[in-house]
Every structure is written in structure tokens, then in C-alpha cells.
Protein backbone atom coordinates (compact mmCIF):
# COMPACT_ATOMS: atom_id res chain seq x y z
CA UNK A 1 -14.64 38.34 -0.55
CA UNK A 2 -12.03 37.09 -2.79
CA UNK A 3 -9.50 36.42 0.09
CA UNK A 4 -12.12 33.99 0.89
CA UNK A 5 -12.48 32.38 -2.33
CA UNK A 6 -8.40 32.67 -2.93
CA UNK A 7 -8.57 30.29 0.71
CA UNK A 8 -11.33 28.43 -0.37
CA UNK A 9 -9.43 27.29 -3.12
CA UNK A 10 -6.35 27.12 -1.71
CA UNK A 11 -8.09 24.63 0.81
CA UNK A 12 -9.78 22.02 -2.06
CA UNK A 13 -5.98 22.16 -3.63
CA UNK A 14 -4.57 21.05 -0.42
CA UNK A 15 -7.15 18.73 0.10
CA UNK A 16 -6.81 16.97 -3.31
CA UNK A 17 -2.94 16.93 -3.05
CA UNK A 18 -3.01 14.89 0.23
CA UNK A 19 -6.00 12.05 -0.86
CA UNK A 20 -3.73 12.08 -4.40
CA UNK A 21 -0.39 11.73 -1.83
CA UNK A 22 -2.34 9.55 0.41
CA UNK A 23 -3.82 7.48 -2.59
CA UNK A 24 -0.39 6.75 -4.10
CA UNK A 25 1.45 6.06 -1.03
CA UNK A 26 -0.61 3.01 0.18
CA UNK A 27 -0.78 1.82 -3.32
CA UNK A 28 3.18 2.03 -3.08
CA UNK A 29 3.04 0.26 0.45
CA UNK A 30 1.12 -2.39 -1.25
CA UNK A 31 3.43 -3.09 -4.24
CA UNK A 32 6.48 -3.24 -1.80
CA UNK A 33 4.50 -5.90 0.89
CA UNK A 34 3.48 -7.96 -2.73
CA UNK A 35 7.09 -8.35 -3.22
CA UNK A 36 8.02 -9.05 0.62
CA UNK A 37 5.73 -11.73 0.46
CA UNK A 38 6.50 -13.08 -2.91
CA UNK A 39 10.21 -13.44 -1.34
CA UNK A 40 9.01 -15.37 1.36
CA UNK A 41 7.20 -17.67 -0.81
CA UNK A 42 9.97 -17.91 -3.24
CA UNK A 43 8.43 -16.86 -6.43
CA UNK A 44 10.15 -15.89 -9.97
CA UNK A 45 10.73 -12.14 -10.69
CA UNK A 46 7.58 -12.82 -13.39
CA UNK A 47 5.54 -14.24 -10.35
CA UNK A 48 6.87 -11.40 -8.57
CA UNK A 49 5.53 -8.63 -10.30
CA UNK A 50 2.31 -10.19 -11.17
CA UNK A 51 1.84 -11.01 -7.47
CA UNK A 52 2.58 -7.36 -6.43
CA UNK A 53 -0.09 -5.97 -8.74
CA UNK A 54 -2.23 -8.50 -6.93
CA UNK A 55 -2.27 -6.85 -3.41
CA UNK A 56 -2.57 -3.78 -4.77
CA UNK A 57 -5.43 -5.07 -7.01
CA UNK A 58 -6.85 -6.12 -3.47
CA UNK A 59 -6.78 -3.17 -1.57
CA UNK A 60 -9.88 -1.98 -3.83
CA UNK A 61 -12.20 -4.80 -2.35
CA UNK A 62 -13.24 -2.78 0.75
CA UNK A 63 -12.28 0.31 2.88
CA UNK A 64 -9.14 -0.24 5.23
CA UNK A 65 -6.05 -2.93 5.06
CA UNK A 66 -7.91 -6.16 6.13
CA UNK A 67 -8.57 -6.97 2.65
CA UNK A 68 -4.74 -6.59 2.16
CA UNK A 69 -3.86 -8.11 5.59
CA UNK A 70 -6.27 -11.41 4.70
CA UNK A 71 -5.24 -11.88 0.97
CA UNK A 72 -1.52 -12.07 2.26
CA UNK A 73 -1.99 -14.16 5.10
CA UNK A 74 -4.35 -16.66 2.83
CA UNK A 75 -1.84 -16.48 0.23
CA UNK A 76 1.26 -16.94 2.93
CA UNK A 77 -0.21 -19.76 4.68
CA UNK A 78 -1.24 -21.33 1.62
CA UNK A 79 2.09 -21.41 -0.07
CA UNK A 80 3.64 -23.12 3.18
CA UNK A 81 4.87 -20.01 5.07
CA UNK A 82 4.77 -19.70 8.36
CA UNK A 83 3.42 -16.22 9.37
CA UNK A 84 1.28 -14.67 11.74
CA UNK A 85 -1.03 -11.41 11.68
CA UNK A 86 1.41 -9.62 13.76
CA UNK A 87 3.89 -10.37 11.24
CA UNK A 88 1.90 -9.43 8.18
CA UNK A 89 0.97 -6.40 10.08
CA UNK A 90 4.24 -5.50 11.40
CA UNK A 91 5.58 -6.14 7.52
CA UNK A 92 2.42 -3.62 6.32
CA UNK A 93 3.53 -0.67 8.73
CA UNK A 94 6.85 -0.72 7.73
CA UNK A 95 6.33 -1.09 4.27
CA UNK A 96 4.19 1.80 4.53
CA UNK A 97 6.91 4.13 6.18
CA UNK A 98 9.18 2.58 3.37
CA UNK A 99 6.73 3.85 0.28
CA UNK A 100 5.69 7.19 2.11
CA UNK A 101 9.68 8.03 2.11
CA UNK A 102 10.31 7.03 -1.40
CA UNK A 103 6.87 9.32 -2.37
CA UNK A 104 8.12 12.29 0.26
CA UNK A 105 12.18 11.82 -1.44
CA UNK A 106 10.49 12.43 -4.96
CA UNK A 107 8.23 15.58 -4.30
């Protein structure tokens, strides 16, 4: 029986570790595709930062990346960029292989 419970908790360990990895490596992804698109739109370092808190901030509005995907492409387009979805999307996948190697490189 305490195999079992020694597994059992090993399991909910594991479990906790990978949302926690999972949790900070999209929040990472966002922070790096903030600042991609602030450089496209030419904004100050200040701008910058603030901006980057911003997508991550907007990741929180529903489950999944469209919230992130349609905040950037509003605030692309709006600011005079010329983008598509396949480009914001394209941008989002590799920003997330970026921030899931930076997060892998510290463990």
C-alpha cells in the first residue's frame, strides 16, 4: 500500500511541475511576441515593456491563444503594420519554442 501512495504522490508532483512548466513557458512566449510586436510598431523600450506585460495580461481573457493572436493583430493593424494571422501565428510558434528553450536551459 505505500508503494501506491509513494506513486500516487509521485504522480500529483509530476503533474504540478508540468502545468507550473507549462504555465510559465507560455507566459514567457507571450512576453517575447509583446516585444516582437512592439519592434514592428516601433515603440520606446518604456512602451516596450509595458506593451509586453500587455499580451501577457491578455492571455488571461479566455482559454487558448486567440485572445493573444486577436489583441496583436488589433494592435498591429492599428498601429499601421502590415501583418497577417499567419504571420502573428507563425511569430507565436516560434516564440514559443524560443521561451520553452530559455525555461528547459534554466532547469
Amino acid at each position: 500500500m505505500t508503494d501506491f501512495k509513494d506513486r500516487e504522490r509521485g504522480e500529483e508532483a509530476k503533474f504540478v511541475h508540468d502545468s507550473d512548466m507549462q504555465f510559465r513557458i507560455q507566459a514567457r512566449r507571450n512576453r517575447l511576441l509583446g516585444q516582437w510586436a512592439a519592434e514592428k510598431m516601433s515603440l520606446s523600450p518604456a512602451e516596450t515593456e509595458a506593451y509586453a506585460k500587455a499580451v501577457v495580461q491578455a492571455d488571461f481573457e479566455e482559454a487558448g491563444d486567440e485572445d493573444v493572436v486577436r489583441k496583436l493583430l488589433g494592435d498591429l493593424t492599428s498601429a499601421g503594420v502590415e501583418t497577417s494571422d499567419a504571420e502573428v501565428r507563425a511569430a507565436l510558434e516560434a516564440k514559443h519554442v524560443e521561451a520553452r528553450r530559455a525555461l528547459m536551459g534554466e532547469s
